[in-house]
PDB file of N, CA and C in Angstrom:
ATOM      1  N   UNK A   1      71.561 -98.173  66.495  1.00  0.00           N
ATOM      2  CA  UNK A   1      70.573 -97.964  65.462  1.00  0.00           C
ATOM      3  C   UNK A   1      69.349 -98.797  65.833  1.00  0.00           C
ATOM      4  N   UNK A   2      68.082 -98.000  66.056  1.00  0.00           N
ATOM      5  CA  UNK A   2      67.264 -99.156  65.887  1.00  0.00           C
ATOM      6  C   UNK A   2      66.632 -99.982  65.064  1.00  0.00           C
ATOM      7  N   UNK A   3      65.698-100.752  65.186  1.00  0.00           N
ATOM      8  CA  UNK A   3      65.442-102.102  64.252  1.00  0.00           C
ATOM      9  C   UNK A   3      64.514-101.643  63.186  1.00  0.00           C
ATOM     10  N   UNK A   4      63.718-100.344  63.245  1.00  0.00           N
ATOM     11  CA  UNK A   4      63.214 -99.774  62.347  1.00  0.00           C
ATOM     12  C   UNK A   4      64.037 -99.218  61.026  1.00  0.00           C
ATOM     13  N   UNK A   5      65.131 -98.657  61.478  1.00  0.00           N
ATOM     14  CA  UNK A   5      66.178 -97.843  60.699  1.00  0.00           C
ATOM     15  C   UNK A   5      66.864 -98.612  59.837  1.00  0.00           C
ATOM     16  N   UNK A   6      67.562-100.098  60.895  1.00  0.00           N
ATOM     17  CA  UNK A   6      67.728-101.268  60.220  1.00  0.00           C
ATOM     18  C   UNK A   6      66.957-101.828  58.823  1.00  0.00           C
ATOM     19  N   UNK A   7      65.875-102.189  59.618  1.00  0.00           N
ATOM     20  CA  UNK A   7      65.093-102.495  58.805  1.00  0.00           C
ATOM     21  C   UNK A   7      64.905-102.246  57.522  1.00  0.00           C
ATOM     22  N   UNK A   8      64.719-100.652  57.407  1.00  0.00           N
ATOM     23  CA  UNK A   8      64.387-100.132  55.492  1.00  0.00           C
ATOM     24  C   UNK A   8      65.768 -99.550  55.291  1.00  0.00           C
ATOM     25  N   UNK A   9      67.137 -99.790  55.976  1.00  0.00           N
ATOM     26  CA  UNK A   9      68.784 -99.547  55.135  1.00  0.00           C
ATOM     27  C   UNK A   9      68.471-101.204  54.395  1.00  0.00           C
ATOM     28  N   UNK A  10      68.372-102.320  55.066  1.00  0.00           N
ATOM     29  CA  UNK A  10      68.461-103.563  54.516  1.00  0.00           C
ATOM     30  C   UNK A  10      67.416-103.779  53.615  1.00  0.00           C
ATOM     31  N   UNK A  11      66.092-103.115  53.547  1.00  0.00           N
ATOM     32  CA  UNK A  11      65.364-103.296  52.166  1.00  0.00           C
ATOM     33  C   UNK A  11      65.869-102.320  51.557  1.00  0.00           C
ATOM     34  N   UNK A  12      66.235-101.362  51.823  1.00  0.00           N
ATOM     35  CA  UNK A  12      66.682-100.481  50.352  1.00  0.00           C
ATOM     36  C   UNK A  12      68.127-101.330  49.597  1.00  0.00           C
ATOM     37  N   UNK A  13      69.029-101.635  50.655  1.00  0.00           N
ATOM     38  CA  UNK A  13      69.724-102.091  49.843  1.00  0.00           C
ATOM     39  C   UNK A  13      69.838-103.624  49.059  1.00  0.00           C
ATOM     40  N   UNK A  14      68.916-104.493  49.922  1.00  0.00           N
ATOM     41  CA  UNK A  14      68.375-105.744  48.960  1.00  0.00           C
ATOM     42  C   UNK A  14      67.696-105.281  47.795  1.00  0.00           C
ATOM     43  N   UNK A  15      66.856-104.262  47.560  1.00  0.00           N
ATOM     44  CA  UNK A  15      66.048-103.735  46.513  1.00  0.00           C
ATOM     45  C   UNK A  15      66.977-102.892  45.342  1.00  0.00           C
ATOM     46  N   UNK A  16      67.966-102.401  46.079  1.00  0.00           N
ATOM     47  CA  UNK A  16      69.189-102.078  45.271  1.00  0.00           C
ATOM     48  C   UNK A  16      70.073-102.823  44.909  1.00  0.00           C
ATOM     49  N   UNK A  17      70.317-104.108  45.078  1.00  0.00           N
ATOM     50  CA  UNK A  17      71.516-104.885  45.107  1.00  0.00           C
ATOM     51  C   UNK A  17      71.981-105.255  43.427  1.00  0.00           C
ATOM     52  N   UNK A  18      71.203-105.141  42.619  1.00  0.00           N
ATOM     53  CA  UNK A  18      71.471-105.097  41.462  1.00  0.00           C
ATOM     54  C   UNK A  18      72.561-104.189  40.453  1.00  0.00           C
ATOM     55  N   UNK A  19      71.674-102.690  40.950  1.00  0.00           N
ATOM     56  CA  UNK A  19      72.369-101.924  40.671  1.00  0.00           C
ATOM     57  C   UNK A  19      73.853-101.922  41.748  1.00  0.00           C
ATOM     58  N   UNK A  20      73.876-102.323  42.992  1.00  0.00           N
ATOM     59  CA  UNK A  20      75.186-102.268  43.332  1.00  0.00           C
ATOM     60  C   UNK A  20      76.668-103.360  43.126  1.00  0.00           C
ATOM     61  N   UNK A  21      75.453-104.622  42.688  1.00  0.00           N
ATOM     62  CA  UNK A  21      76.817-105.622  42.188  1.00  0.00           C
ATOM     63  C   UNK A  21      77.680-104.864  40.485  1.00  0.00           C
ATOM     64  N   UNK A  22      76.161-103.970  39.922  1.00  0.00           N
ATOM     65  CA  UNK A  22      76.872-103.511  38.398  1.00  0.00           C
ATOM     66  C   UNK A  22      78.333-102.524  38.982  1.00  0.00           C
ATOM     67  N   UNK A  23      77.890-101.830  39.494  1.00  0.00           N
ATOM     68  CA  UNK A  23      78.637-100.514  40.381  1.00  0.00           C
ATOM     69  C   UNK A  23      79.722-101.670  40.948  1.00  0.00           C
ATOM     70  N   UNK A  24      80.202-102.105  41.715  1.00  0.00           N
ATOM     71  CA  UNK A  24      81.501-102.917  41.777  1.00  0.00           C
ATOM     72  C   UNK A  24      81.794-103.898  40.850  1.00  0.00           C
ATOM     73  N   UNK A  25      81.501-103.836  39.737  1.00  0.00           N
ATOM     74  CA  UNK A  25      82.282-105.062  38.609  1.00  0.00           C
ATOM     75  C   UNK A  25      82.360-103.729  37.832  1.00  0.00           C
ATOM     76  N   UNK A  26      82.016-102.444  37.805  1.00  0.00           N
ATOM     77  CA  UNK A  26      82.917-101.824  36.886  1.00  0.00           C
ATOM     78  C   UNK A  26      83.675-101.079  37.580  1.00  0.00           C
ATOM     79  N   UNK A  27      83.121-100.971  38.492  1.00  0.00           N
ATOM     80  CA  UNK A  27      84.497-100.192  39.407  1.00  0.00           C
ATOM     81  C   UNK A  27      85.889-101.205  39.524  1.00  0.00           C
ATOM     82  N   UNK A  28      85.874-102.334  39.429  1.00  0.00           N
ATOM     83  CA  UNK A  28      86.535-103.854  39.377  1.00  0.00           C
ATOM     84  C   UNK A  28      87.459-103.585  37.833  1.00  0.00           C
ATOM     85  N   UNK A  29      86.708-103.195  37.052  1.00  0.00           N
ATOM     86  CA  UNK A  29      87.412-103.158  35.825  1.00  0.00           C
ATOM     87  C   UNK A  29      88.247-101.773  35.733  1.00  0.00           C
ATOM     88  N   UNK A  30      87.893-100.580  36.357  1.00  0.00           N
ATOM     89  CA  UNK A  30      88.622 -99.282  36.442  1.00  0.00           C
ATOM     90  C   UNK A  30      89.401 -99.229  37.222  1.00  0.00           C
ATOM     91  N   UNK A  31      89.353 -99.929  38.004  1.00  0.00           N
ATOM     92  CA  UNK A  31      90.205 -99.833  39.680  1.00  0.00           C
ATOM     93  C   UNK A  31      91.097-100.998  39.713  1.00  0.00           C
ATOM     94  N   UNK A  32      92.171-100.936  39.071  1.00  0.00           N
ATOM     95  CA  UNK A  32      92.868-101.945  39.245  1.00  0.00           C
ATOM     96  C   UNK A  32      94.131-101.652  40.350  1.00  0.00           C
ATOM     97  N   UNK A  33      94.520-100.218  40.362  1.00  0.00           N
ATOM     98  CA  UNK A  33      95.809 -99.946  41.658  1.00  0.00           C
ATOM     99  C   UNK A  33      94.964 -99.518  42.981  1.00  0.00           C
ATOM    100  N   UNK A  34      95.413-100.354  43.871  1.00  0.00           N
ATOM    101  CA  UNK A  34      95.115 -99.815  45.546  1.00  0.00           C
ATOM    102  C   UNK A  34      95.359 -98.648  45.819  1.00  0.00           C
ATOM    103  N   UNK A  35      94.230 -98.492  46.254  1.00  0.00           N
ATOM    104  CA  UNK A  35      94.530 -96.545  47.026  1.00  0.00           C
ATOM    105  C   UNK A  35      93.062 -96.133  47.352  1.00  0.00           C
ATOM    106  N   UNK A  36      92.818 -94.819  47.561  1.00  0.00           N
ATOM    107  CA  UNK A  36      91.586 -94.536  48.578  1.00  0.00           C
ATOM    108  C   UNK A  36      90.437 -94.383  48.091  1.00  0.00           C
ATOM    109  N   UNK A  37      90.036 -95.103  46.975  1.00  0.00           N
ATOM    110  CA  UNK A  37      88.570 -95.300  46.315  1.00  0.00           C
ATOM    111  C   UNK A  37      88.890 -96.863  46.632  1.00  0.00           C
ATOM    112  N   UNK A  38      89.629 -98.034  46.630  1.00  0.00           N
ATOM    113  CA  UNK A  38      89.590 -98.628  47.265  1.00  0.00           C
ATOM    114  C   UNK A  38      89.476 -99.361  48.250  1.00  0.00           C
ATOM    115  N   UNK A  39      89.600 -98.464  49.401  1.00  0.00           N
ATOM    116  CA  UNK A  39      89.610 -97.970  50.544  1.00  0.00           C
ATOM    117  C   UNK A  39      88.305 -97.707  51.324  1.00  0.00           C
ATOM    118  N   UNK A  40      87.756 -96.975  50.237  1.00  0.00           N
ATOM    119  CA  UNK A  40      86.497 -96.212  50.807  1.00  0.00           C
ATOM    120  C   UNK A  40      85.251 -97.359  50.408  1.00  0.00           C
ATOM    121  N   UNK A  41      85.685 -98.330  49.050  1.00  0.00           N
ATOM    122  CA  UNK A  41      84.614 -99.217  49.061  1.00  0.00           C
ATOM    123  C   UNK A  41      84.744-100.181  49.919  1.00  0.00           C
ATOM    124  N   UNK A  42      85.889-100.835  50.006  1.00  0.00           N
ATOM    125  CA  UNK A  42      86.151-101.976  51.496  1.00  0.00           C
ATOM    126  C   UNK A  42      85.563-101.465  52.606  1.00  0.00           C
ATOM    127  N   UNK A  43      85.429-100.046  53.038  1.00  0.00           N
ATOM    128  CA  UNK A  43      85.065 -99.749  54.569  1.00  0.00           C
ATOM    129  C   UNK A  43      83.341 -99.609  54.023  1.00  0.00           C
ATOM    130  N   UNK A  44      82.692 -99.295  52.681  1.00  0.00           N
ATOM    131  CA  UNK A  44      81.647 -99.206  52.210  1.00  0.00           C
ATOM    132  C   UNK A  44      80.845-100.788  52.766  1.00  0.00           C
ATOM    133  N   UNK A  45      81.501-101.578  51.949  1.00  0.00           N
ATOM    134  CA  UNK A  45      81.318-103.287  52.270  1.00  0.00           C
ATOM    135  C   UNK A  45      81.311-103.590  53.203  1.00  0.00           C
ATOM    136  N   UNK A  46      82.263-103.576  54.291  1.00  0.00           N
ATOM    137  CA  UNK A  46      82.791-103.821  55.730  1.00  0.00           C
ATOM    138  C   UNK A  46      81.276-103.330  56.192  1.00  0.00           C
ATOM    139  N   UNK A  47      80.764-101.895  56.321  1.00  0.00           N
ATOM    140  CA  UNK A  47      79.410-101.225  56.490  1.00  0.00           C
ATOM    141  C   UNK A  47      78.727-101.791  56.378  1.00  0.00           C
ATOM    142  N   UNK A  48      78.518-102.280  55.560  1.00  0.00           N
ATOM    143  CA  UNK A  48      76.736-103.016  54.231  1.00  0.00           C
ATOM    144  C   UNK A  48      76.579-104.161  55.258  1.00  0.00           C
ATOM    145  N   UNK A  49      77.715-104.928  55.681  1.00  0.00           N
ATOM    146  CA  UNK A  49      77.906-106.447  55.931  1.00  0.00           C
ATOM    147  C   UNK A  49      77.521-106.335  57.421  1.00  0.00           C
ATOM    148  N   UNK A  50      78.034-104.941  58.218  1.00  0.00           N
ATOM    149  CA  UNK A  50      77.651-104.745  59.540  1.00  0.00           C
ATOM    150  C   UNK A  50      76.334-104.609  59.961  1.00  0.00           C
ATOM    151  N   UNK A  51      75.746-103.572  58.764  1.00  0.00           N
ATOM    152  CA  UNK A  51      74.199-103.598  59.128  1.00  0.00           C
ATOM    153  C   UNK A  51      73.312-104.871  58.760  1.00  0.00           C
ATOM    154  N   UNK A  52      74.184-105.491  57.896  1.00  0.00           N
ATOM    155  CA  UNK A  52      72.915-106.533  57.332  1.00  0.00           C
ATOM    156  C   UNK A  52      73.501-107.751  58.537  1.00  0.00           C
ATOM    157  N   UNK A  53      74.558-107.932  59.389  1.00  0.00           N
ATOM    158  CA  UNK A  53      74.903-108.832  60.612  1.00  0.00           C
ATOM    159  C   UNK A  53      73.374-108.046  61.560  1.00  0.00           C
ATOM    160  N   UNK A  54      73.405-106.807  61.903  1.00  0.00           N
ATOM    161  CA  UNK A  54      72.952-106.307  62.959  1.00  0.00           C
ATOM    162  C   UNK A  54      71.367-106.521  63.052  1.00  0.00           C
ATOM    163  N   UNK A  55      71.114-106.257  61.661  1.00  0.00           N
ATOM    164  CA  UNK A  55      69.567-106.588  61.235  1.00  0.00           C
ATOM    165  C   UNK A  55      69.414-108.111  61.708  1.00  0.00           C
ATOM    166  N   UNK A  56      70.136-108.878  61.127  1.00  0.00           N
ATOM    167  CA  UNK A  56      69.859-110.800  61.166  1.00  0.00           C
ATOM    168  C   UNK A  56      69.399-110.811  62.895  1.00  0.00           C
ATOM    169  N   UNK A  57      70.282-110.551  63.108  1.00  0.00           N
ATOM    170  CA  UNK A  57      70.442-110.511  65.034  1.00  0.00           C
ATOM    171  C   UNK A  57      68.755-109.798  65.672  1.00  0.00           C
ATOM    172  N   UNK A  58      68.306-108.815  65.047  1.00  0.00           N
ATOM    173  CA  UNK A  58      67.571-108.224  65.596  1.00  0.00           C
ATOM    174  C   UNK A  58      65.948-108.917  64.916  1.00  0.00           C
ATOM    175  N   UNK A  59      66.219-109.522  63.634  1.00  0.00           N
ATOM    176  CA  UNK A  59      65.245-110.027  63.444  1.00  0.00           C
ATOM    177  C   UNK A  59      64.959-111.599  63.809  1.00  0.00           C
ATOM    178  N   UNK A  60      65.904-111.939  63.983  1.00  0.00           N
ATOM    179  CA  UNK A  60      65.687-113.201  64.845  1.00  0.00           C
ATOM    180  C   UNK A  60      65.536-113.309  66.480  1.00  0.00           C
ATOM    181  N   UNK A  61      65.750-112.173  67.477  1.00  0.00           N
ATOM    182  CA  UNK A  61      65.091-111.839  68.288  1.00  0.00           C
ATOM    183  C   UNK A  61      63.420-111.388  67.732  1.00  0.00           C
ATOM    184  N   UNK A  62      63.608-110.681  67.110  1.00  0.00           N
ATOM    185  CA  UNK A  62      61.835-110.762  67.084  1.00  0.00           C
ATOM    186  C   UNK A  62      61.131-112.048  66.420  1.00  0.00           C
ATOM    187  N   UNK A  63      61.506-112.624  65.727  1.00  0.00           N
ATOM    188  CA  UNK A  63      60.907-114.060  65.422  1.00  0.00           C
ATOM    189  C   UNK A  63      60.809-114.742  67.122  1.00  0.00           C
ATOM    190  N   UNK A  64      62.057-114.672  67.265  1.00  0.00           N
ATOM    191  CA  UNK A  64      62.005-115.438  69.213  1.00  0.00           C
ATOM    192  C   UNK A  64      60.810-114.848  69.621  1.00  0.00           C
ATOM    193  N   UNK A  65      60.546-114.106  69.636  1.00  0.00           N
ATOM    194  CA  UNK A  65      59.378-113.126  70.515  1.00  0.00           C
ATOM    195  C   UNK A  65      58.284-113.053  69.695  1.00  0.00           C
ATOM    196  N   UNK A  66      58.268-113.868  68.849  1.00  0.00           N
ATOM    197  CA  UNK A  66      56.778-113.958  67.789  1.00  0.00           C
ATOM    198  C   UNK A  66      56.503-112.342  67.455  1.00  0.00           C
ATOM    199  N   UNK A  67      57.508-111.368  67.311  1.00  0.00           N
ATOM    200  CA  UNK A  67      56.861-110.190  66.786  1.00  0.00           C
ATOM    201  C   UNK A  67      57.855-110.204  65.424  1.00  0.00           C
ATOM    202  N   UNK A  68      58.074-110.672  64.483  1.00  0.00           N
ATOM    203  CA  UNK A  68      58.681-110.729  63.137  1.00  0.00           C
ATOM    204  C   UNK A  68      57.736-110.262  62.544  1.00  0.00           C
ATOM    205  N   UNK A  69      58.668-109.069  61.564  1.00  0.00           N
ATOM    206  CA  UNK A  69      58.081-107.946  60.035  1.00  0.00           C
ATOM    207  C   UNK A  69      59.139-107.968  59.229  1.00  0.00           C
ATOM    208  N   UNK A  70      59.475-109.175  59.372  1.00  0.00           N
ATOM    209  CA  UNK A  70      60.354-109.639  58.016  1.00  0.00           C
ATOM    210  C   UNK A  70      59.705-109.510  56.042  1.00  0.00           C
ATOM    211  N   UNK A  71      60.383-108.232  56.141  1.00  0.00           N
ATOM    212  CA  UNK A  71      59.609-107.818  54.865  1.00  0.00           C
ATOM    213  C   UNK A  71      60.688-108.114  53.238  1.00  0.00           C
ATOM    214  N   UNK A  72      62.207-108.526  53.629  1.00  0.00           N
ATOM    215  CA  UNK A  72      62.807-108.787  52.851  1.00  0.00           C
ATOM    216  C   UNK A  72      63.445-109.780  52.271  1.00  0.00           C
ATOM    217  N   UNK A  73      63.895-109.666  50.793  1.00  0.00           N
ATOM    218  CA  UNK A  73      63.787-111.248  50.253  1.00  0.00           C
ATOM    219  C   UNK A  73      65.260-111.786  50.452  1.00  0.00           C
ATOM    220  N   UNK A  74      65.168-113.208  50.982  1.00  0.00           N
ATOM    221  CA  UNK A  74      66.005-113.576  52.313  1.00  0.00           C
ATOM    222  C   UNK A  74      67.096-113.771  50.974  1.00  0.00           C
ATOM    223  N   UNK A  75      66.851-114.298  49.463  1.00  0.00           N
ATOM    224  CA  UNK A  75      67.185-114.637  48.162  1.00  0.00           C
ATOM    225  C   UNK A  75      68.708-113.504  48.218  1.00  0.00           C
ATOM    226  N   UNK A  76      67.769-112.054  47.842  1.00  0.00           N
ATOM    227  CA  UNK A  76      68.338-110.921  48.134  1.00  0.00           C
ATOM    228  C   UNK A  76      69.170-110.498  48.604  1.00  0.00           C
ATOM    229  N   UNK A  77      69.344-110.947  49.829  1.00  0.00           N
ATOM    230  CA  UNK A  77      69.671-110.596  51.273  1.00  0.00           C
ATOM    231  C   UNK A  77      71.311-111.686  50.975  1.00  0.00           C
ATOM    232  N   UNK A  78      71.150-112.652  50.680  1.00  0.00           N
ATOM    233  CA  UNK A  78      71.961-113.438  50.708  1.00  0.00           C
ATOM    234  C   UNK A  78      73.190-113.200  49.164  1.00  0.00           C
ATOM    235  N   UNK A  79      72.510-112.444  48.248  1.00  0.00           N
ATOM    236  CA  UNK A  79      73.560-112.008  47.054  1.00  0.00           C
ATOM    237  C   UNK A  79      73.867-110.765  47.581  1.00  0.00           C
ATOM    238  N   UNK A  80      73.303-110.261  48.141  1.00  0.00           N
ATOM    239  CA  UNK A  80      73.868-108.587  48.913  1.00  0.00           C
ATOM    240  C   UNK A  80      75.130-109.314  49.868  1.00  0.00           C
ATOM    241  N   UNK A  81      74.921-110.101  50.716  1.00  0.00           N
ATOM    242  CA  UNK A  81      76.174-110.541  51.616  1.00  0.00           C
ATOM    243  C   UNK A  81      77.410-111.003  50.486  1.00  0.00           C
ATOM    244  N   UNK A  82      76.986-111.809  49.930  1.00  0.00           N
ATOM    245  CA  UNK A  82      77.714-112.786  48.681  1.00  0.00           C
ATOM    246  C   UNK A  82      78.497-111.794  48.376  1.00  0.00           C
ATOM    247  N   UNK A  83      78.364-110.571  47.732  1.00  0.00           N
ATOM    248  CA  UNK A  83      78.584-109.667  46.944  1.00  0.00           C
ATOM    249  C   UNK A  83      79.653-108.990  47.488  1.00  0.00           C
ATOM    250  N   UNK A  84      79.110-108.281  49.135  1.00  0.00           N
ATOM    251  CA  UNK A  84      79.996-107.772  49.516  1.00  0.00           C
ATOM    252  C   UNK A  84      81.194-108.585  50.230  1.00  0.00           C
ATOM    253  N   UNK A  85      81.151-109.946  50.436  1.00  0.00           N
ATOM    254  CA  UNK A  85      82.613-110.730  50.718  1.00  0.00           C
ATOM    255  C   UNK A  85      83.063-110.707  49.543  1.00  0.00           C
ATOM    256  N   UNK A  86      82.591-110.829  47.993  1.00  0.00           N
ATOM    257  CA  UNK A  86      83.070-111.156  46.957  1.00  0.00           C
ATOM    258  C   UNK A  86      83.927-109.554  46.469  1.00  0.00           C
ATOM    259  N   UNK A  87      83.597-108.878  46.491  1.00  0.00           N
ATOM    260  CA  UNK A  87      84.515-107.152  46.390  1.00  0.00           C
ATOM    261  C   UNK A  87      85.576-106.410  47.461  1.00  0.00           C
ATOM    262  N   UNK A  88      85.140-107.116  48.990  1.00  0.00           N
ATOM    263  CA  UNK A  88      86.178-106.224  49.566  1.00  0.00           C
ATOM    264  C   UNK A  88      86.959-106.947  49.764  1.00  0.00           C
ATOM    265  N   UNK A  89      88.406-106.971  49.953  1.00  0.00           N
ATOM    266  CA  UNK A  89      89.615-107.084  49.615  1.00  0.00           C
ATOM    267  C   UNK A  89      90.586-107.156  51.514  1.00  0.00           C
TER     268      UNK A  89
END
């Protein structure tokens, strides 16, 4: 993926992260037996956590290289990670 693509998945979903911590604390309250909506949000999370690893990596090469367009809030960025260690299982 490149660092562009990166880039606005990790602002959309810092800019979303609100609505997605609501979306797993009620899914948290409906979903209490294991099985494949379970399943599908752990590999959801596992996802979220891969692109937002892949982004860090790619934007700290461009800081190295003085070309950083770090456009997202690092605040954000850090309850989006929080979030998704805190739900998948």
């Amino acid at each position: 993926m490149n660092s562009s693509s990166l880039c606005h998945f990790v602002s959309v979903l810092v800019r979303r992260i609100d609505l997605i911590e609501d979306e797993l604390l009620n899914q948290q309250c409906v979903d209490s037996s294991p099985g494949s909506t379970t399943d599908a949000r752990n590999t959801s999370l596992m996802r979220i956590t891969s692109i937002v690893n892949q982004w860090t990596t790619v934007k700290e090469d461009a800081e190295n290289n003085g070309n950083a367009e770090v456009l997202v809030n690092e605040t954000d960025l850090k309850k989006l990670l929080d979030c998704c260690h805190k739900f998948s299982k």
